[in-house]
PDB file of N, CA and C in Angstrom:
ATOM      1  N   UNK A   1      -6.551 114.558 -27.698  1.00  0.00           N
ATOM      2  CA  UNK A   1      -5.167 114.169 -27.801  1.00  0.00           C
ATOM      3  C   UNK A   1      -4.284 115.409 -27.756  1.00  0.00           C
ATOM      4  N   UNK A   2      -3.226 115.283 -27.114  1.00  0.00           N
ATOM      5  CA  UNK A   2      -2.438 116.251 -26.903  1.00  0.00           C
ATOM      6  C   UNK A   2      -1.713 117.031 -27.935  1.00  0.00           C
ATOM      7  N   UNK A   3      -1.820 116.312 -29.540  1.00  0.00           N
ATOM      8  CA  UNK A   3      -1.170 117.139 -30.356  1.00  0.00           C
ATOM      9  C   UNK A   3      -2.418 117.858 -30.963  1.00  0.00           C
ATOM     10  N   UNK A   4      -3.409 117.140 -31.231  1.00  0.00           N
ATOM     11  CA  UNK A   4      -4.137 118.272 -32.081  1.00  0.00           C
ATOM     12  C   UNK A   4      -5.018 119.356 -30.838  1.00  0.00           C
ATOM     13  N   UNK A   5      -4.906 119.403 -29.623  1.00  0.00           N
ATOM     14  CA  UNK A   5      -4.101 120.745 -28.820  1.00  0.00           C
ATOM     15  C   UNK A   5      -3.466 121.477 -29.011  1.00  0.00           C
ATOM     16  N   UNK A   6      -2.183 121.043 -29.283  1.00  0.00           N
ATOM     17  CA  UNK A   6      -1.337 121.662 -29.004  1.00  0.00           C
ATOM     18  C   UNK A   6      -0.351 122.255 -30.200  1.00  0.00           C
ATOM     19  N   UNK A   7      -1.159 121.033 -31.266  1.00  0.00           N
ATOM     20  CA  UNK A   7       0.169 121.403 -32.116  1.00  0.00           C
ATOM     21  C   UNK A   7      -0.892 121.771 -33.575  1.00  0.00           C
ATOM     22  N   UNK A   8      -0.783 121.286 -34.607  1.00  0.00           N
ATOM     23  CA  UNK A   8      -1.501 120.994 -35.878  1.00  0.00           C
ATOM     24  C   UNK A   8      -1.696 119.818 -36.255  1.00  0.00           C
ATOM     25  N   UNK A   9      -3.092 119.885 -36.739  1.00  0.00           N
ATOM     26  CA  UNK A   9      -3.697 118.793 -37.335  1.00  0.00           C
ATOM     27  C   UNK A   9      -3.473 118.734 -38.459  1.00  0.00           C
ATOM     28  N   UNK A  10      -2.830 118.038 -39.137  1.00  0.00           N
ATOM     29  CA  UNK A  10      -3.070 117.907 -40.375  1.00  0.00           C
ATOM     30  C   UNK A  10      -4.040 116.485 -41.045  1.00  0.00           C
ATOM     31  N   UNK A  11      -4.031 116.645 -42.690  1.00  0.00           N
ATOM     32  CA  UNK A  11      -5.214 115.745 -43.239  1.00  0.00           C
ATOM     33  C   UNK A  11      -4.141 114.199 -43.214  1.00  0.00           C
ATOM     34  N   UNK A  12      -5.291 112.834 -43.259  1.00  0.00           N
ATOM     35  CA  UNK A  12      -4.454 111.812 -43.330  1.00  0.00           C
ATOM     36  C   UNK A  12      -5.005 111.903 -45.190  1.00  0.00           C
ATOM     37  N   UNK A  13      -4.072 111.202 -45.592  1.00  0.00           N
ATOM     38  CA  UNK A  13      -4.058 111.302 -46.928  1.00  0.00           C
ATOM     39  C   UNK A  13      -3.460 109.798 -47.074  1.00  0.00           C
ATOM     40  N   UNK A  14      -3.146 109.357 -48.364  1.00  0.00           N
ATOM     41  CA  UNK A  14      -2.152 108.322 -48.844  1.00  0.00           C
ATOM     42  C   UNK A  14      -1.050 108.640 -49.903  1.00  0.00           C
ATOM     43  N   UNK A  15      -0.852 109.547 -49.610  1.00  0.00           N
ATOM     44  CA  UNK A  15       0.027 110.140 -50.920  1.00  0.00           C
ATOM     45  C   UNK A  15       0.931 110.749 -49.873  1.00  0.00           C
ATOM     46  N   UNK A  16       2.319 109.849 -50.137  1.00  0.00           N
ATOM     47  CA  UNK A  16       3.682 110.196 -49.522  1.00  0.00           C
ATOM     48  C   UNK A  16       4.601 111.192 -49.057  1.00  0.00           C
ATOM     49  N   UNK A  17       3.870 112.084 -50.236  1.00  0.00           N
ATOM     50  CA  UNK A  17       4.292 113.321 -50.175  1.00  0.00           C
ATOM     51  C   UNK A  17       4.041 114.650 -49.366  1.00  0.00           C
ATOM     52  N   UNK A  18       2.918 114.233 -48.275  1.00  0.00           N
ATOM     53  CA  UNK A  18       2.391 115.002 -47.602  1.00  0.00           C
ATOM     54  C   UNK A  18       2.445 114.706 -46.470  1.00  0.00           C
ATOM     55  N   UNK A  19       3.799 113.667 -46.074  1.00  0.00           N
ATOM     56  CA  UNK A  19       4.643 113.334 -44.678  1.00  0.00           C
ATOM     57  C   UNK A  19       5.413 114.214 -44.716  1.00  0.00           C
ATOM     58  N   UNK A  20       5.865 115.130 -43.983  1.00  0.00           N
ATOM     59  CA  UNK A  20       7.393 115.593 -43.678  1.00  0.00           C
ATOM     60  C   UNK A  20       8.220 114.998 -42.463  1.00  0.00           C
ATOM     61  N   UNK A  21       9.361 114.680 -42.609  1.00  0.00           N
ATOM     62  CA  UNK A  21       9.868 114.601 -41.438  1.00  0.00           C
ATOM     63  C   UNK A  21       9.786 115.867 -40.016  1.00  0.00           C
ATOM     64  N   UNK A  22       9.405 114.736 -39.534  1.00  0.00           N
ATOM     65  CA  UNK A  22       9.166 115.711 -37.668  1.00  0.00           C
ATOM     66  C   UNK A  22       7.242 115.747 -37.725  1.00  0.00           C
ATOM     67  N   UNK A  23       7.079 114.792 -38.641  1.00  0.00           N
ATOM     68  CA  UNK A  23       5.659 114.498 -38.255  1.00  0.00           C
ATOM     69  C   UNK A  23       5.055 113.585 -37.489  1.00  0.00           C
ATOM     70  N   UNK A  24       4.477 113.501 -37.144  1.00  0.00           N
ATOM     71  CA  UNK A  24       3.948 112.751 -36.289  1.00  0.00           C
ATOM     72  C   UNK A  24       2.705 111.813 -36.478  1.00  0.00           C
ATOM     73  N   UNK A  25       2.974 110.609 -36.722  1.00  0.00           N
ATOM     74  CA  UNK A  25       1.534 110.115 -37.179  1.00  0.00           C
ATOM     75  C   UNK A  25       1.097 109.244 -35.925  1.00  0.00           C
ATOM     76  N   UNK A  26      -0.612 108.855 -35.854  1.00  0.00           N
ATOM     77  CA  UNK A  26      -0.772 107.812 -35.271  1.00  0.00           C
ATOM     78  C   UNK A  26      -1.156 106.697 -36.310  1.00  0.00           C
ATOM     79  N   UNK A  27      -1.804 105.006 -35.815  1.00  0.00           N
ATOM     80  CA  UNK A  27      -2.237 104.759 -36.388  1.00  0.00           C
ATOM     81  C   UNK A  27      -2.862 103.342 -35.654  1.00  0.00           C
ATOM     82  N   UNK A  28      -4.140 102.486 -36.002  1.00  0.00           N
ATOM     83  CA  UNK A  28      -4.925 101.435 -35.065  1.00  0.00           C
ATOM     84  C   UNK A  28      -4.489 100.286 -36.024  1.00  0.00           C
ATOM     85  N   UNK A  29      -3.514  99.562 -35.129  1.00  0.00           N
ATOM     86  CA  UNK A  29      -3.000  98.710 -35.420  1.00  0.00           C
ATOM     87  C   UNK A  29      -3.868  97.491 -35.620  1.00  0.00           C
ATOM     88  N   UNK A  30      -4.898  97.610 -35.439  1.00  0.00           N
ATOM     89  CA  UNK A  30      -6.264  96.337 -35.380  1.00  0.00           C
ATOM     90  C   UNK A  30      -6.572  96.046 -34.200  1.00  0.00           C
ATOM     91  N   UNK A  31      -8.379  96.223 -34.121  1.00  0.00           N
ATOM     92  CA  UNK A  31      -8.527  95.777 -32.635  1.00  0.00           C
ATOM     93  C   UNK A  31      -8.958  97.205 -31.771  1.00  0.00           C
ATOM     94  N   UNK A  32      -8.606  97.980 -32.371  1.00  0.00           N
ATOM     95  CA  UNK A  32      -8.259  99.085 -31.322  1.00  0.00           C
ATOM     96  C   UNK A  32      -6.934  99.750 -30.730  1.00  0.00           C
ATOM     97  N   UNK A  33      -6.316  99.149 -31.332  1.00  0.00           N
ATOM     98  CA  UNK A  33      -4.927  99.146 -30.293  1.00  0.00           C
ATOM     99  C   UNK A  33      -4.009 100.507 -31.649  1.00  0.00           C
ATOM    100  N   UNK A  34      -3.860 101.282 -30.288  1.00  0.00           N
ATOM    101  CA  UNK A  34      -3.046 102.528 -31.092  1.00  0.00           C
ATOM    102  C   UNK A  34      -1.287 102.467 -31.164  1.00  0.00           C
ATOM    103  N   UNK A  35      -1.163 103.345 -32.256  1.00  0.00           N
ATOM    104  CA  UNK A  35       0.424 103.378 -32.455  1.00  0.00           C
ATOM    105  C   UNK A  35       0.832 104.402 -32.486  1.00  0.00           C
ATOM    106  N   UNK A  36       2.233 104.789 -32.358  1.00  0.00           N
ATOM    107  CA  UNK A  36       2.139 106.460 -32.920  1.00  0.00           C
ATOM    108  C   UNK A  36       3.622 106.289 -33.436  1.00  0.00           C
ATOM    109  N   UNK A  37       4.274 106.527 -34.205  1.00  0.00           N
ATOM    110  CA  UNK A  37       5.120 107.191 -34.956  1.00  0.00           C
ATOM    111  C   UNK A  37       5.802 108.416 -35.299  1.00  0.00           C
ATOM    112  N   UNK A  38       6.769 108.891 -35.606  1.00  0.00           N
ATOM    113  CA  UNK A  38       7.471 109.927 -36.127  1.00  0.00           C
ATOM    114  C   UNK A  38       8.157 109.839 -37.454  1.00  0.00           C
ATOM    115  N   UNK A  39       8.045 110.525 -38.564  1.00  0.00           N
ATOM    116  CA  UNK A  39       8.677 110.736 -39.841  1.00  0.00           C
ATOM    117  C   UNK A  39      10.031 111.437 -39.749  1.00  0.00           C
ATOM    118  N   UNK A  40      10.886 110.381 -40.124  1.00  0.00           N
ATOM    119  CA  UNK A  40      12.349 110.974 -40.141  1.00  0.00           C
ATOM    120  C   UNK A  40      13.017 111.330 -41.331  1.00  0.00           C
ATOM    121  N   UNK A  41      14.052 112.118 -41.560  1.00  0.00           N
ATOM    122  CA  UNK A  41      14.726 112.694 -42.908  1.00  0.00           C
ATOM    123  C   UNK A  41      15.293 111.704 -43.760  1.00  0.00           C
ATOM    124  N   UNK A  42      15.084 110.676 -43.590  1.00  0.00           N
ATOM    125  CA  UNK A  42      15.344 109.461 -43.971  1.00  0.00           C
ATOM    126  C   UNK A  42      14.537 108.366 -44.932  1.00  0.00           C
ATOM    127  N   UNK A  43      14.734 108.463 -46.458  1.00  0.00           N
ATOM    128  CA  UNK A  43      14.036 107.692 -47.499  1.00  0.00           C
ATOM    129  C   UNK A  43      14.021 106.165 -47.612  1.00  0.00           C
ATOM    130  N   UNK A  44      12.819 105.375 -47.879  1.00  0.00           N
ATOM    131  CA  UNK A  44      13.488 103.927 -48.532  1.00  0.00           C
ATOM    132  C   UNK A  44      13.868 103.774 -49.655  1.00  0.00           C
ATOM    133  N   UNK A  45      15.203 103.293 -49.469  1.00  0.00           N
ATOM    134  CA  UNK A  45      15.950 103.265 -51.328  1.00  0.00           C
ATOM    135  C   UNK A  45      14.319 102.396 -52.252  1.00  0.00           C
ATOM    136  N   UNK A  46      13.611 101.816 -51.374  1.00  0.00           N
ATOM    137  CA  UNK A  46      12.815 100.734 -52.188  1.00  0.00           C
ATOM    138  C   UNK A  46      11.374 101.571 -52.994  1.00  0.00           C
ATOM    139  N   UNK A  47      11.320 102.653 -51.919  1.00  0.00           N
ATOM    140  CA  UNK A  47       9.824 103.361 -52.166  1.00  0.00           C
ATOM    141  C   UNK A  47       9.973 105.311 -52.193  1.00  0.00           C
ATOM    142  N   UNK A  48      11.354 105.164 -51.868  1.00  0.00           N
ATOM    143  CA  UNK A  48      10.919 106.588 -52.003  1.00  0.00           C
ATOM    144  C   UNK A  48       9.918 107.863 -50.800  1.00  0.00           C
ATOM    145  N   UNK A  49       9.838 106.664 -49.801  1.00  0.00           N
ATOM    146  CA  UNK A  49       9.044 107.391 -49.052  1.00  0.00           C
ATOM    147  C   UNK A  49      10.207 107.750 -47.360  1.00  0.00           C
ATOM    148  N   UNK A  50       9.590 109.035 -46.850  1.00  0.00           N
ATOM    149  CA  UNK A  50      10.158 109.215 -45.674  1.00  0.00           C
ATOM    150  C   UNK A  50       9.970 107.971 -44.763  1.00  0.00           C
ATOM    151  N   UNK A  51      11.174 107.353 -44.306  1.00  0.00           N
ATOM    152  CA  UNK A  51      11.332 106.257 -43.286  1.00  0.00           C
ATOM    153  C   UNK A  51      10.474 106.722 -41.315  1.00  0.00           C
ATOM    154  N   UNK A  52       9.698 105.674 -41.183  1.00  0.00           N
ATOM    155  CA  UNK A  52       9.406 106.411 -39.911  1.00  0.00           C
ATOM    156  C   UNK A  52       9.609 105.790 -38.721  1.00  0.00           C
ATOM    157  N   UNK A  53      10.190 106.394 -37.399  1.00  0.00           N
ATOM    158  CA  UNK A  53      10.662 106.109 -36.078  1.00  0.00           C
ATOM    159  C   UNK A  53       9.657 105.422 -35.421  1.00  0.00           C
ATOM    160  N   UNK A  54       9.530 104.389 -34.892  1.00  0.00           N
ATOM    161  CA  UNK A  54       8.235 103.905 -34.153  1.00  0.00           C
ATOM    162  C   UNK A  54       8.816 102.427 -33.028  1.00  0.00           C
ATOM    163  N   UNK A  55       8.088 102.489 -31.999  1.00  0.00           N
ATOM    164  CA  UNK A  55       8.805 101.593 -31.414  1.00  0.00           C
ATOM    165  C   UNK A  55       7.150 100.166 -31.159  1.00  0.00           C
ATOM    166  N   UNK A  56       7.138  98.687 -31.255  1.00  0.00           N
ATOM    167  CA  UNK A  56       5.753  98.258 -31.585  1.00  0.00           C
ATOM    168  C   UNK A  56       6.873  97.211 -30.449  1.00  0.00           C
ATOM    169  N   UNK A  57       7.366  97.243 -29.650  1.00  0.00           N
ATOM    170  CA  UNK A  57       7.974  96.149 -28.986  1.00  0.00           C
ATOM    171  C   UNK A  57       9.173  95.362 -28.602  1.00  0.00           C
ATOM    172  N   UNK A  58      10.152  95.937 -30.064  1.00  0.00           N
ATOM    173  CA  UNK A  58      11.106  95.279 -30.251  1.00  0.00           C
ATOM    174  C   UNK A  58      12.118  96.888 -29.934  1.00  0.00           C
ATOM    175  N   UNK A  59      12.005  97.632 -29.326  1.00  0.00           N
ATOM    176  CA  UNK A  59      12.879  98.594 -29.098  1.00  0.00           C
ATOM    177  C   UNK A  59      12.792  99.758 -30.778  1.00  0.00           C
ATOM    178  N   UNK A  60      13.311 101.100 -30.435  1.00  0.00           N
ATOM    179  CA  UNK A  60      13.184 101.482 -31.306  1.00  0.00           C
ATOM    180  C   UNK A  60      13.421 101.031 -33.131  1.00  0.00           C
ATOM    181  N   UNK A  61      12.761 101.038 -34.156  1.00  0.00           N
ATOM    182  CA  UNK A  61      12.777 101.174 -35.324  1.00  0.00           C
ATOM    183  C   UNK A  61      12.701 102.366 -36.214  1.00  0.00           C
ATOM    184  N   UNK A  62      13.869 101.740 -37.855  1.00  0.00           N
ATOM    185  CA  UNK A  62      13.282 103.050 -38.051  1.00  0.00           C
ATOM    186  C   UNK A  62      12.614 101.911 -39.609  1.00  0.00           C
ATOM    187  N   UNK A  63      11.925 102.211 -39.906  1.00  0.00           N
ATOM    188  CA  UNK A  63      11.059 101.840 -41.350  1.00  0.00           C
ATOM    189  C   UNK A  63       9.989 101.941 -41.930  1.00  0.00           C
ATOM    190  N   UNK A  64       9.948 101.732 -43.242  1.00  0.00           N
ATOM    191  CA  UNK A  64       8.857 102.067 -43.844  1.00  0.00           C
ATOM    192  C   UNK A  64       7.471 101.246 -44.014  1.00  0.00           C
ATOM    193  N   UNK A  65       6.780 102.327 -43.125  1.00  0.00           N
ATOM    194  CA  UNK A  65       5.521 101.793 -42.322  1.00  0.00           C
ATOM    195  C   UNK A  65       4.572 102.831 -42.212  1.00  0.00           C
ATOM    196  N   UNK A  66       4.983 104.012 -43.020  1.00  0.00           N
ATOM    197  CA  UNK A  66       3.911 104.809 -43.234  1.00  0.00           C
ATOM    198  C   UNK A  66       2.323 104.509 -43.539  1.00  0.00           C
ATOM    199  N   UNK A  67       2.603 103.620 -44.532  1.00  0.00           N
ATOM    200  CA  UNK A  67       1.311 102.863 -44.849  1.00  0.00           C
ATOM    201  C   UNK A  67       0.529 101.283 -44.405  1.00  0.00           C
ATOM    202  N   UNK A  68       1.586 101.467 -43.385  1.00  0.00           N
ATOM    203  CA  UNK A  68       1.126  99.728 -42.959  1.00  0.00           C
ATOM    204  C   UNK A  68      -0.249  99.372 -41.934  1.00  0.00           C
ATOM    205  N   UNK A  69      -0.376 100.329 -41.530  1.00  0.00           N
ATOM    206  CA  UNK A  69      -1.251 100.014 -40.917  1.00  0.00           C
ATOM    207  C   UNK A  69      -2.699 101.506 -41.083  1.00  0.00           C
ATOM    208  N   UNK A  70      -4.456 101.298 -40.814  1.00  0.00           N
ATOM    209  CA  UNK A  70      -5.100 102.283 -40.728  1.00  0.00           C
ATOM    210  C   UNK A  70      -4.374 103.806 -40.045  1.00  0.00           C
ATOM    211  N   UNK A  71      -4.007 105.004 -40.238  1.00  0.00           N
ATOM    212  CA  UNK A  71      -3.934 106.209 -40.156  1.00  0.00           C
ATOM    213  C   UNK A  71      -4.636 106.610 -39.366  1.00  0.00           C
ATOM    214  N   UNK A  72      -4.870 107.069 -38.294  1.00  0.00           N
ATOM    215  CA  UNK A  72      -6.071 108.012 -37.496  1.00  0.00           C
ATOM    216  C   UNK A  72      -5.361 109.231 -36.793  1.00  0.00           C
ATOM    217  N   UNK A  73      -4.671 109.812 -37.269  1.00  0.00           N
ATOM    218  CA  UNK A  73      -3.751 111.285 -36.879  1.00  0.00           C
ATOM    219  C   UNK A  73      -2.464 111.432 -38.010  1.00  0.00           C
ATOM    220  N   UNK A  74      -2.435 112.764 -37.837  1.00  0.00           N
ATOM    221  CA  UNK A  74      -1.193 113.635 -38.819  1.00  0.00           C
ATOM    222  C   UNK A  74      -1.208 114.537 -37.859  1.00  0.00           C
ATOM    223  N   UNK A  75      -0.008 114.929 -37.704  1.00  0.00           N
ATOM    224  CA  UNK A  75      -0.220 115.603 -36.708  1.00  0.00           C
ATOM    225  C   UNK A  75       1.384 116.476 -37.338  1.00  0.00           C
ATOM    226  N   UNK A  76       1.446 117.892 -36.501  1.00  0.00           N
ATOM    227  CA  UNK A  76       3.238 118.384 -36.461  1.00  0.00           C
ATOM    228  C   UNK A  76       2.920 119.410 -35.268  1.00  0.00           C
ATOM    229  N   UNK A  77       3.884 119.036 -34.166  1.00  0.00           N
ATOM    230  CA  UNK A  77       3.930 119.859 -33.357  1.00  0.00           C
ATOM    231  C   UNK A  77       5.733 120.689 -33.529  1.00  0.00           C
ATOM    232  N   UNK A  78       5.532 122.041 -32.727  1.00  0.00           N
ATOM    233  CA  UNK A  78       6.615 123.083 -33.064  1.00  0.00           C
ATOM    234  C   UNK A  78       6.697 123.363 -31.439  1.00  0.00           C
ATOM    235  N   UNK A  79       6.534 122.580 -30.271  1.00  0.00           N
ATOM    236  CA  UNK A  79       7.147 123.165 -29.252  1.00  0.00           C
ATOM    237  C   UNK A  79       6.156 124.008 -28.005  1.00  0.00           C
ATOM    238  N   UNK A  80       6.563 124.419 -27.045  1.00  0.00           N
ATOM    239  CA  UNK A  80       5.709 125.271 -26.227  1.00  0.00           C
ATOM    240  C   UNK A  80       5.294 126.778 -26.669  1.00  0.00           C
ATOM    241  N   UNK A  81       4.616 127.142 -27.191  1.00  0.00           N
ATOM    242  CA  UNK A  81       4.126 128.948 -28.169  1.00  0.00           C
ATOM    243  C   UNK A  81       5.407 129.635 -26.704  1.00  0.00           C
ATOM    244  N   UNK A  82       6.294 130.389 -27.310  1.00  0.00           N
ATOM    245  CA  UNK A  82       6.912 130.904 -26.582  1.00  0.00           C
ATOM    246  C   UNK A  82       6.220 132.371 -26.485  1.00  0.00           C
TER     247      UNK A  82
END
């Protein structure tokens, strides 16, 4: 996969706190079928957790879905190594 190439891998964890925004997660929505996501600077008043960018069909979203589905990437990429 092109980020843990290119960028950093990081650990999947379940503890909230080890999202930053401008991360990048994937995750197998069931079945096989992949997702991928982005963590934005943006909290849920409900949970406290970074809100994340993801689009599953209905045009972009932003919500909290960090944990909704299996995790299989963490990822943060910083760009082309100049």
């Amino acid at each position: 996969m092109f980020f843990s190439r290119k960028g950093e891998t990081l650990p999947i964890t379940y503890g909230s706190d080890d999202y930053s925004p401008g991360d990048l997660v994937t995750w197998d929505l069931g079945g096989g079928v992949p997702h991928i996501g982005i963590v934005v600077d943006r909290k849920s008043p409900q949970s406290e957790r970074y809100w994340v960018v993801h689009n599953i069909g209905e045009g972009p979203q932003m919500e909290d879905v960090l944990f909704r589905w299996k995790i299989t990437g963490h990822y943060r990429y910083f760009g082309p190594a100049r």
